[in-house]
N, C-alpha and C. Protein backbone atom coordinates (compact mmCIF):
# COMPACT_ATOMS: atom_id res chain seq x y z
N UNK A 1 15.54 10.03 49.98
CA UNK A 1 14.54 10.45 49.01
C UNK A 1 14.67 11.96 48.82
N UNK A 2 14.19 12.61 47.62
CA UNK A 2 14.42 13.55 47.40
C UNK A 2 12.92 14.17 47.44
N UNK A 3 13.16 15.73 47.71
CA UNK A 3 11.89 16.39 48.37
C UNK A 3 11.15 16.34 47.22
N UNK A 4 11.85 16.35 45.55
CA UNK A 4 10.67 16.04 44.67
C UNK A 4 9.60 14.95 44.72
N UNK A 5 10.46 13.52 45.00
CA UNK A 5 10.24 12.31 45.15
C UNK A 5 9.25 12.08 46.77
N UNK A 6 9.27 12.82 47.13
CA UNK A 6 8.29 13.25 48.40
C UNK A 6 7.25 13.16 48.38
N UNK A 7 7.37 14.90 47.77
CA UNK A 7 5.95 14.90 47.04
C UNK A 7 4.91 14.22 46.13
N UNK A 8 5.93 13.65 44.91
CA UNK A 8 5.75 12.59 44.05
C UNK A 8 4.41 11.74 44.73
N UNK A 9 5.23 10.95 46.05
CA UNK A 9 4.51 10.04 46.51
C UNK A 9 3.75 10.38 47.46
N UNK A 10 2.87 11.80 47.55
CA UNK A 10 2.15 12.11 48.57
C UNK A 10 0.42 12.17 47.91
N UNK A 11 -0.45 11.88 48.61
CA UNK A 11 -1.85 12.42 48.06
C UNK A 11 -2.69 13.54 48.11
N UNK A 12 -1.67 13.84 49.02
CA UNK A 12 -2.84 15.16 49.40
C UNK A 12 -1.08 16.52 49.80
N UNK A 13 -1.36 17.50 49.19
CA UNK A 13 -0.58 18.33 49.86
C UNK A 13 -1.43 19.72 50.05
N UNK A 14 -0.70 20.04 51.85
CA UNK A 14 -1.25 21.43 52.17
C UNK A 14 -0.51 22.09 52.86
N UNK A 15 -1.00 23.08 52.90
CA UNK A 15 -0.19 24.05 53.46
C UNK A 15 -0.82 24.78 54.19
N UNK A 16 -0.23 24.46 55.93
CA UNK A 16 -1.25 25.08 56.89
C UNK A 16 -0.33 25.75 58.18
N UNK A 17 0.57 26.84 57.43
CA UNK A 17 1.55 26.81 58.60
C UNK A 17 0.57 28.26 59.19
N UNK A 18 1.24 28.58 60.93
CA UNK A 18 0.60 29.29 61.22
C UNK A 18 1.28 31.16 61.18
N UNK A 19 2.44 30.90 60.07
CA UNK A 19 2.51 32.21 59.42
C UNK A 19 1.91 33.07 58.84
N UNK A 20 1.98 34.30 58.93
CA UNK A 20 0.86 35.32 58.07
C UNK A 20 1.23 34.49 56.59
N UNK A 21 0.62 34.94 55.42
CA UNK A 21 0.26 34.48 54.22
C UNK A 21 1.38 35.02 53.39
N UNK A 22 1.90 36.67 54.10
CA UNK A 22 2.76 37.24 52.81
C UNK A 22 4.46 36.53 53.26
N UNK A 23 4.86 35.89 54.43
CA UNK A 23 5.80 35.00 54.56
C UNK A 23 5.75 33.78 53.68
N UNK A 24 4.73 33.48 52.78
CA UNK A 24 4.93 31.89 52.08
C UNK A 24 5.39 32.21 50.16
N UNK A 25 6.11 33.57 50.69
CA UNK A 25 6.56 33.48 49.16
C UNK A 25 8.15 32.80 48.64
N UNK A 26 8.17 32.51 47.69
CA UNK A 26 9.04 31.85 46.76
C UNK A 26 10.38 31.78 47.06
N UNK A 27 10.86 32.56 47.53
CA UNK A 27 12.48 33.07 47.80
C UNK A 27 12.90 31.91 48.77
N UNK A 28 12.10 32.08 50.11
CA UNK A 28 12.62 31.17 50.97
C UNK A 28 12.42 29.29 50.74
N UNK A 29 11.41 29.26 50.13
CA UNK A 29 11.30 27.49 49.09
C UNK A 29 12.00 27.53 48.76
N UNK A 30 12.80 26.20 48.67
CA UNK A 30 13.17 25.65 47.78
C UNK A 30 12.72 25.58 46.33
N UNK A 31 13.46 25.78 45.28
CA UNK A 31 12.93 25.95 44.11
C UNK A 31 12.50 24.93 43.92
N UNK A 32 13.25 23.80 43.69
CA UNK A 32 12.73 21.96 43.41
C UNK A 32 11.98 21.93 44.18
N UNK A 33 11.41 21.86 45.73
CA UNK A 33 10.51 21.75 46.00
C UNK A 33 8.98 22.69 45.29
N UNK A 34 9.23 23.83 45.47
CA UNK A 34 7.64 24.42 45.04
C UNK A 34 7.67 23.88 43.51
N UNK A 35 8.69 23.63 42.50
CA UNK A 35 8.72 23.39 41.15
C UNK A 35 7.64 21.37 41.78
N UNK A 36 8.15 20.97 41.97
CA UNK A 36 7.70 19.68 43.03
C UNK A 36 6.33 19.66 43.06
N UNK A 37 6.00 20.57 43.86
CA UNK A 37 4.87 20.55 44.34
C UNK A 37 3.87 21.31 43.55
N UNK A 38 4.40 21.98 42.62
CA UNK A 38 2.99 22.45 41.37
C UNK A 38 3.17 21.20 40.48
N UNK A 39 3.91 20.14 39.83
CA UNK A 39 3.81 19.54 39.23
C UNK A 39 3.94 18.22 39.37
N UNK A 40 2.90 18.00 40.57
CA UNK A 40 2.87 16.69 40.95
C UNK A 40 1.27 16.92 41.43
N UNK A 41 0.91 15.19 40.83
CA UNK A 41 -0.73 15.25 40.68
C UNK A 41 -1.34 15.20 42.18
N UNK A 42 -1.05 15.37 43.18
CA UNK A 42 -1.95 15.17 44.56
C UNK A 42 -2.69 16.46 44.39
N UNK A 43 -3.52 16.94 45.26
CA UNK A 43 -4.39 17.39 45.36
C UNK A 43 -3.57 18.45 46.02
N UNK A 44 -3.62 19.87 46.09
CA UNK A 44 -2.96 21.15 46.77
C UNK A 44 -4.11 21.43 47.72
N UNK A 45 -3.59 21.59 48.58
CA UNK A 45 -4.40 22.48 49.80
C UNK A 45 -4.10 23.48 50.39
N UNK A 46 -4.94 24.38 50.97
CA UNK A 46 -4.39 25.55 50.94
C UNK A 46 -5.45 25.60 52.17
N UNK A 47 -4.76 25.50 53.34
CA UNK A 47 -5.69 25.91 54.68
C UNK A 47 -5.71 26.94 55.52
N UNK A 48 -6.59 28.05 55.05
CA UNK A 48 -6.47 29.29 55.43
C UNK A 48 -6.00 29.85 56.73
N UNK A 49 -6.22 30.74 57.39
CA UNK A 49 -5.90 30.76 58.41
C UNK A 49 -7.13 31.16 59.18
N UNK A 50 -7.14 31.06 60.21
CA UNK A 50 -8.61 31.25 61.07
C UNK A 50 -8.85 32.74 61.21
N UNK A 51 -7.92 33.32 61.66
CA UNK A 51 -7.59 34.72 62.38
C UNK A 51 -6.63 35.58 61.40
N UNK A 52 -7.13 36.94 61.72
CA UNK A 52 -5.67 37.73 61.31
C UNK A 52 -5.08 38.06 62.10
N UNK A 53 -3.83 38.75 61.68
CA UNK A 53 -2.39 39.20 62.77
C UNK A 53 -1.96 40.62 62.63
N UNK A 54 -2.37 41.15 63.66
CA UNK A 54 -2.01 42.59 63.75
C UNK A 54 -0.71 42.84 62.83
N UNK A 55 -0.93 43.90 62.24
CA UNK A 55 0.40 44.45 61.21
C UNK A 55 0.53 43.41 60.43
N UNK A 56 0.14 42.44 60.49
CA UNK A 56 0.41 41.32 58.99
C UNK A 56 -0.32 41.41 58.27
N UNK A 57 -1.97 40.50 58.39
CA UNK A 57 -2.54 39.94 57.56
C UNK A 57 -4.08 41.30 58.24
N UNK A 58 -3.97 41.90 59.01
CA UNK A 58 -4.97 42.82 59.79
C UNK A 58 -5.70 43.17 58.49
N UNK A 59 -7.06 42.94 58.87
CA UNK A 59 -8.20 43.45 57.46
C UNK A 59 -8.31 42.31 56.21
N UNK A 60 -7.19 41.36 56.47
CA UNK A 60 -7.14 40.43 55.07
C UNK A 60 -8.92 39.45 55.71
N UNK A 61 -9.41 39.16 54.07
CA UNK A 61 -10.57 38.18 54.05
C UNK A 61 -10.23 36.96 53.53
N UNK A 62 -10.71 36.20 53.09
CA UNK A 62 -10.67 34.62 52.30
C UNK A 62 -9.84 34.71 51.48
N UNK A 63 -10.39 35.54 50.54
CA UNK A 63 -10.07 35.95 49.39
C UNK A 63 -8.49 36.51 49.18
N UNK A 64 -8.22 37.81 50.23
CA UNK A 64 -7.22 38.34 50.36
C UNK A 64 -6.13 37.44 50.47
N UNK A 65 -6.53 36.30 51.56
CA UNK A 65 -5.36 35.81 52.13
C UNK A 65 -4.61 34.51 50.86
N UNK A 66 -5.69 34.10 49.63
CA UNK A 66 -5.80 33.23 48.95
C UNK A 66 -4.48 34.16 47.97
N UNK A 67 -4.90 35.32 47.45
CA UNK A 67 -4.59 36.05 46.14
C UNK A 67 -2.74 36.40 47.27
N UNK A 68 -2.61 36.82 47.69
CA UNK A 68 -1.40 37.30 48.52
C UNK A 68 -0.74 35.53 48.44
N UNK A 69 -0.80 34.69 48.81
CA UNK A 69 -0.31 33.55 48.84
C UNK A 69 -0.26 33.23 47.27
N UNK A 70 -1.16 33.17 45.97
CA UNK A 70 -0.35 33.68 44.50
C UNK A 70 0.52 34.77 44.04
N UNK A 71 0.10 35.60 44.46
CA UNK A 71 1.15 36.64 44.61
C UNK A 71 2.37 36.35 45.06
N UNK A 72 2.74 35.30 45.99
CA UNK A 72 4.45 34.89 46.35
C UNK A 72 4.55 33.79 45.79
N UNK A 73 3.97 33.26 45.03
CA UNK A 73 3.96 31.41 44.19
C UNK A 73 3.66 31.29 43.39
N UNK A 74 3.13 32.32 42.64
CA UNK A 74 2.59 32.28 41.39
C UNK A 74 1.32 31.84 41.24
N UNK A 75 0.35 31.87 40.03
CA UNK A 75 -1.09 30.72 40.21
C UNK A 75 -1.22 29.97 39.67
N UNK A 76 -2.26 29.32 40.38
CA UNK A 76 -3.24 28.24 39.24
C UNK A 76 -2.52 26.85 39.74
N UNK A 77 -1.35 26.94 40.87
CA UNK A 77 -0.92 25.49 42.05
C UNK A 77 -2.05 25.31 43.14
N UNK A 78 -3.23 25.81 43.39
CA UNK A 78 -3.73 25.82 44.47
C UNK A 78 -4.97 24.92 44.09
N UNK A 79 -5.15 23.90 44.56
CA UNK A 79 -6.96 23.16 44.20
C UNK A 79 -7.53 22.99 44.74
N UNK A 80 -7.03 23.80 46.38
CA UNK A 80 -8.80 23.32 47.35
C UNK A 80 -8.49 24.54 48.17
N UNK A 81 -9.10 25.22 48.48
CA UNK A 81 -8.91 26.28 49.87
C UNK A 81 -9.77 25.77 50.99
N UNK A 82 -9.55 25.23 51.97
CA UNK A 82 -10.07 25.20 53.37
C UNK A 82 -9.85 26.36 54.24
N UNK A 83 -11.77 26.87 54.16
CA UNK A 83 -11.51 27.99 55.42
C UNK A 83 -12.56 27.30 56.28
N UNK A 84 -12.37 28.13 57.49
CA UNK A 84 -13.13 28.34 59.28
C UNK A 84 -14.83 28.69 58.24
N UNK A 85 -15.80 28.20 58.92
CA UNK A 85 -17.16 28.50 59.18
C UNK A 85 -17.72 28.55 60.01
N UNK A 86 -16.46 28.07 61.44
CA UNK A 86 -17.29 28.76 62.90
C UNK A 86 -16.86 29.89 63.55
N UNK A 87 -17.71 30.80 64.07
CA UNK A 87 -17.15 31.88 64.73
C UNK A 87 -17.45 32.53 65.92
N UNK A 88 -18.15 31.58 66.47
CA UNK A 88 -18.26 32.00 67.94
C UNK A 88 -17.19 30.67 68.92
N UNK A 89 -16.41 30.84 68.41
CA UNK A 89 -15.34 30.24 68.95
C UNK A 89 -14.60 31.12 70.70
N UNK A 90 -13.62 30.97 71.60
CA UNK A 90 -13.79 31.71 72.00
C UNK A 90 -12.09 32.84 71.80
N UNK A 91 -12.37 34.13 72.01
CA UNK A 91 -11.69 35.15 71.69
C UNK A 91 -10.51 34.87 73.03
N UNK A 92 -9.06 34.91 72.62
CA UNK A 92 -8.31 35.07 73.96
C UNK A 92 -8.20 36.78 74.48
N UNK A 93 -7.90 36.70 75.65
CA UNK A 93 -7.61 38.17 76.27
C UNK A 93 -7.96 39.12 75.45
N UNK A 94 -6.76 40.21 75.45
CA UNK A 94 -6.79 41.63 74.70
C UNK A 94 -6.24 41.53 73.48
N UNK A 95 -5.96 40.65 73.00
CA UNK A 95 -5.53 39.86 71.62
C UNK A 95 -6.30 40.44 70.22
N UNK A 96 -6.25 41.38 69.42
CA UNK A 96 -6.54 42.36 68.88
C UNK A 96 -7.53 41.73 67.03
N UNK A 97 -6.65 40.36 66.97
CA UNK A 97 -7.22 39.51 66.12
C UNK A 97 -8.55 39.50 65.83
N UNK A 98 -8.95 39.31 64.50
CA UNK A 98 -10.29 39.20 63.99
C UNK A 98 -10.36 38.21 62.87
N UNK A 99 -11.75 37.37 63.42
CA UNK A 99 -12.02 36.15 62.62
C UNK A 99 -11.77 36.59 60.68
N UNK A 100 -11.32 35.32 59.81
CA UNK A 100 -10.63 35.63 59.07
C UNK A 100 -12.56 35.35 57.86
N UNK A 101 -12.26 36.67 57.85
CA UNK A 101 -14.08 36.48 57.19
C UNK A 101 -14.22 36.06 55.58
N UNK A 102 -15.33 35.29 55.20
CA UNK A 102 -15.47 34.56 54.19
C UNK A 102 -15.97 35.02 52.72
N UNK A 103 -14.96 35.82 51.99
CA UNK A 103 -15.02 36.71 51.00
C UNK A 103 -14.47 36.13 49.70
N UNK A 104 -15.61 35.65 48.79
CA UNK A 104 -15.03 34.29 47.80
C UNK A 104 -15.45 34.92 46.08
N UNK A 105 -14.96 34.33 45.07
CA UNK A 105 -13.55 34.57 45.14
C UNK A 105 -12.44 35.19 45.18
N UNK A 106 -11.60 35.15 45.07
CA UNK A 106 -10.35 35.84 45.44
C UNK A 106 -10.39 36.70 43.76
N UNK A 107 -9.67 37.82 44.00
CA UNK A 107 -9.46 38.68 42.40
C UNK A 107 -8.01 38.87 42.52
N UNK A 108 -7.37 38.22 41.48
CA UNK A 108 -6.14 38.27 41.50
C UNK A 108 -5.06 38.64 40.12
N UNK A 109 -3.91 39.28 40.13
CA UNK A 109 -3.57 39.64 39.55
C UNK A 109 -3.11 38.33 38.33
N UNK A 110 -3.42 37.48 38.32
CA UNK A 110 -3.13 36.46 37.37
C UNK A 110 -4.71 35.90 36.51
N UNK A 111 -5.14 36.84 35.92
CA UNK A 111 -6.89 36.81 35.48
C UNK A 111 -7.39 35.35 34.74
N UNK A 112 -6.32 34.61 34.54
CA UNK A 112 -6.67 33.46 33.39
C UNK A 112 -5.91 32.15 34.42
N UNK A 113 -5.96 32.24 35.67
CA UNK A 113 -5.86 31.33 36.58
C UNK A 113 -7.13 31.04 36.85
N UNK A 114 -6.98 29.28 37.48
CA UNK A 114 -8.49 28.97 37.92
C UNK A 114 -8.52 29.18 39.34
N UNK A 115 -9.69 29.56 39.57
CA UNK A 115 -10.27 29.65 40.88
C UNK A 115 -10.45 28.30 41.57
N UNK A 116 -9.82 28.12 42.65
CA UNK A 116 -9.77 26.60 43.60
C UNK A 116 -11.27 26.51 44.04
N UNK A 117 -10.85 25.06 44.61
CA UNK A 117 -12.70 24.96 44.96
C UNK A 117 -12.53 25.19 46.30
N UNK A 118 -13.73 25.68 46.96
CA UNK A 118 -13.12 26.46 48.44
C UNK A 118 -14.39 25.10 49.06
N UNK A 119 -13.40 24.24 50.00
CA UNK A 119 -14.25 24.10 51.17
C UNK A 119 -14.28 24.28 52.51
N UNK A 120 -15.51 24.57 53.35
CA UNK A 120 -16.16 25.60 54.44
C UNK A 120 -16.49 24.38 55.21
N UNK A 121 -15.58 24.29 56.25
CA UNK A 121 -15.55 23.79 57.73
C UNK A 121 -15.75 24.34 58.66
N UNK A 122 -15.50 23.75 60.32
CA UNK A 122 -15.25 23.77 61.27
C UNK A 122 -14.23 23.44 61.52
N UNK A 123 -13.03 24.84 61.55
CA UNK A 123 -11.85 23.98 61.89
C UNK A 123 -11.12 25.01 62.94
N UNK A 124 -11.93 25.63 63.30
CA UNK A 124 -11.29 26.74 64.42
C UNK A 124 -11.38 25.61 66.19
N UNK A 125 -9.90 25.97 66.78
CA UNK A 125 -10.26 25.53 68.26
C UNK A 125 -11.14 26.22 68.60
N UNK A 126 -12.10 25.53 69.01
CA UNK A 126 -13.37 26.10 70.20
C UNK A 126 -13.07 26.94 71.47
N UNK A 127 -11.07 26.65 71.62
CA UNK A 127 -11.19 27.13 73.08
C UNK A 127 -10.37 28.68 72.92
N UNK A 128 -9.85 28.83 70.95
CA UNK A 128 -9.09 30.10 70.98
C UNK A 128 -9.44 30.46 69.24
N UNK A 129 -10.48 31.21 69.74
CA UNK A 129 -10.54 31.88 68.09
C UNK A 129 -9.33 31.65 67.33
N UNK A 130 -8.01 32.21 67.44
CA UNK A 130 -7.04 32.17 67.00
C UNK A 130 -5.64 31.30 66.51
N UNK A 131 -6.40 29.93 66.53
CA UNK A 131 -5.87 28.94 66.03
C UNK A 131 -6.73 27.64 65.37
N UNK A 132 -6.21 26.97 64.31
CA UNK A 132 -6.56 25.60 64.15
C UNK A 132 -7.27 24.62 65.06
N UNK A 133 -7.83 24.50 65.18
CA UNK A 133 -7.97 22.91 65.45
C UNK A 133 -7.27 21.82 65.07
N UNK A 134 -6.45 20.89 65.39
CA UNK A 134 -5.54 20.23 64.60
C UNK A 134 -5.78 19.13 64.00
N UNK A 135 -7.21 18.73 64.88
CA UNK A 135 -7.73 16.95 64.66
C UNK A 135 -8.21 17.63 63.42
N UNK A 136 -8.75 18.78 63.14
CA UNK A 136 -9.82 18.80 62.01
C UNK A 136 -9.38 19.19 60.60
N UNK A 137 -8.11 19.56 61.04
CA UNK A 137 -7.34 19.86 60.38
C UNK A 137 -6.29 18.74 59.30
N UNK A 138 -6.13 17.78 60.18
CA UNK A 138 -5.16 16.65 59.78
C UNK A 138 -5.80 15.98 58.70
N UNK A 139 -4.51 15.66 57.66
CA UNK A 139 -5.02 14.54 56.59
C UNK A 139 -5.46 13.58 56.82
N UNK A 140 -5.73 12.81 57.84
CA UNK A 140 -5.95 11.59 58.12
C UNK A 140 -7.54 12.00 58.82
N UNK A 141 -8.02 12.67 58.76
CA UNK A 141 -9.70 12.80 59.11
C UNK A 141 -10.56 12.57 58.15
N UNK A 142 -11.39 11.82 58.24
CA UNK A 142 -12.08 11.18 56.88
C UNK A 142 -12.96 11.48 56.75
N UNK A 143 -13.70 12.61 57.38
CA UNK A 143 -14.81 13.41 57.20
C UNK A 143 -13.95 15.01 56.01
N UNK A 144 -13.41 15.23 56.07
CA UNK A 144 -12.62 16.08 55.60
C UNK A 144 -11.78 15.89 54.44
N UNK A 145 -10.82 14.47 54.43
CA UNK A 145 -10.75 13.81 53.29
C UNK A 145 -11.51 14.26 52.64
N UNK A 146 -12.79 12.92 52.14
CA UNK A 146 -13.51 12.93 51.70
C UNK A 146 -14.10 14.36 50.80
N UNK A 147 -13.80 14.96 51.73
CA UNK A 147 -14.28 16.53 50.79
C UNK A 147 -13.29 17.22 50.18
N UNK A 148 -12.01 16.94 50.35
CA UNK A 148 -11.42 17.24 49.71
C UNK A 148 -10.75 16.56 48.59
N UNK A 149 -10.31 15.34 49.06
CA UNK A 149 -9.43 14.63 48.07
C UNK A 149 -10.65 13.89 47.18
N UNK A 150 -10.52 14.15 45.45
CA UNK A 150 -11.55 13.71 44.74
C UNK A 150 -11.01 11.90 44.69
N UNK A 151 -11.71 11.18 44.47
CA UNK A 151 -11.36 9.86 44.28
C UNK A 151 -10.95 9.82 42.69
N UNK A 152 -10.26 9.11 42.35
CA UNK A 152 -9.86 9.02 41.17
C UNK A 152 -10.70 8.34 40.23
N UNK A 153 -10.50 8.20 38.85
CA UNK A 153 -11.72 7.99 38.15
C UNK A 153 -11.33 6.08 37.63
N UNK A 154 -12.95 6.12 37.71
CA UNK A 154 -13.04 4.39 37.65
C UNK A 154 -12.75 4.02 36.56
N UNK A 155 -11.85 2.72 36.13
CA UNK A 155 -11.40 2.48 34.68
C UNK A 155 -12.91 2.18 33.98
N UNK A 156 -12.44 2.54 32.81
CA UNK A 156 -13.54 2.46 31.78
C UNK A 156 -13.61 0.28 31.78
N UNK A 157 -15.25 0.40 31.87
CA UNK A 157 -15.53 -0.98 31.40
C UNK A 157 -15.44 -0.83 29.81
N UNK A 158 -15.52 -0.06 29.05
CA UNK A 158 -16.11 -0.57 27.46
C UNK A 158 -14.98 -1.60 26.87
N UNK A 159 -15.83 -2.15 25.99
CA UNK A 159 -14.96 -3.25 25.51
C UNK A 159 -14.62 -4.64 26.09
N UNK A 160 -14.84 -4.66 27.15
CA UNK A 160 -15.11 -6.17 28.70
C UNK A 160 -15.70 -6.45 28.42
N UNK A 161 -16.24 -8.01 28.27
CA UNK A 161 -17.72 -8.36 28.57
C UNK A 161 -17.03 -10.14 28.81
């Protein structure tokens, strides 16, 4: 199968790697793939990151980390942003990181793009500020689903009887 044909047949796509944000630009994709994946109907996700990273993403907010990730992909591919809404999670060691704070929407250099719909979880590990949670994270959680992936629309009755 081909990575278009991948996508094709996927429902939900996201993107939740645990790279800073300004690593997810264009160059290193595959072109057919990101071409793929803006023009294929599943749902885009875009799962923020919990934390920032010294010298990377240091000082980035919601917002920041949203507009920097169009900025390497271009806009208006993105239809859901999942960020963190817990934050007394706990902090590791001397680890310099700061919770990735909730600054909506994003202002971006592409003005006639739409703004994604942002939804606000619990998806930070409890045991390290600085990562995911993975159960809460995963497509297959149906509390989360549900909020993200819209159900598709019911065929029209008119004209049946």
């Amino acid at each position: 199968m081909t990575p278009g044909g991948a996508v094709e047949e996927a429902d939900l796509h996201r993107d939740r790697s645990r790279q800073p944000v300004h690593e997810h630009h264009a160059e290193p994709v595959a072109a057919e793939l990101l071409a793929a994946i803006r023009n294929s109907s599943p749902v885009k996700l875009y799962v923020c990151n919990v934390a920032t990273q010294r010298g990377e993403t240091q000082g980035y907010d919601l917002a920041d980390h949203v507009a920097a990730l169009e900025r390497h992909t271009g806009p208006g591919w993105i239809d859901v942003v999942l960020a963190n809404n817990r934050f007394d999670a706990k902090r590791p060691g001397s680890y310099a990181a700061e919770p990735v704070k909730l600054r909506w929407p994003p202002v971006t250099i592409f003005p006639d793009s739409p703004t994604p719909r942002l939804v606000l979880e619990d998806v930070v590990d409890p045991e390290n500020a600085h990562h995911h949670e993975s159960a809460d994270c995963d497509r297959g959680n149906p509390r989360l689903r549900a909020r993200v992936v819209r159900p598709p629309p019911l065929p029209s009755l008119r004209g049946t009887a």
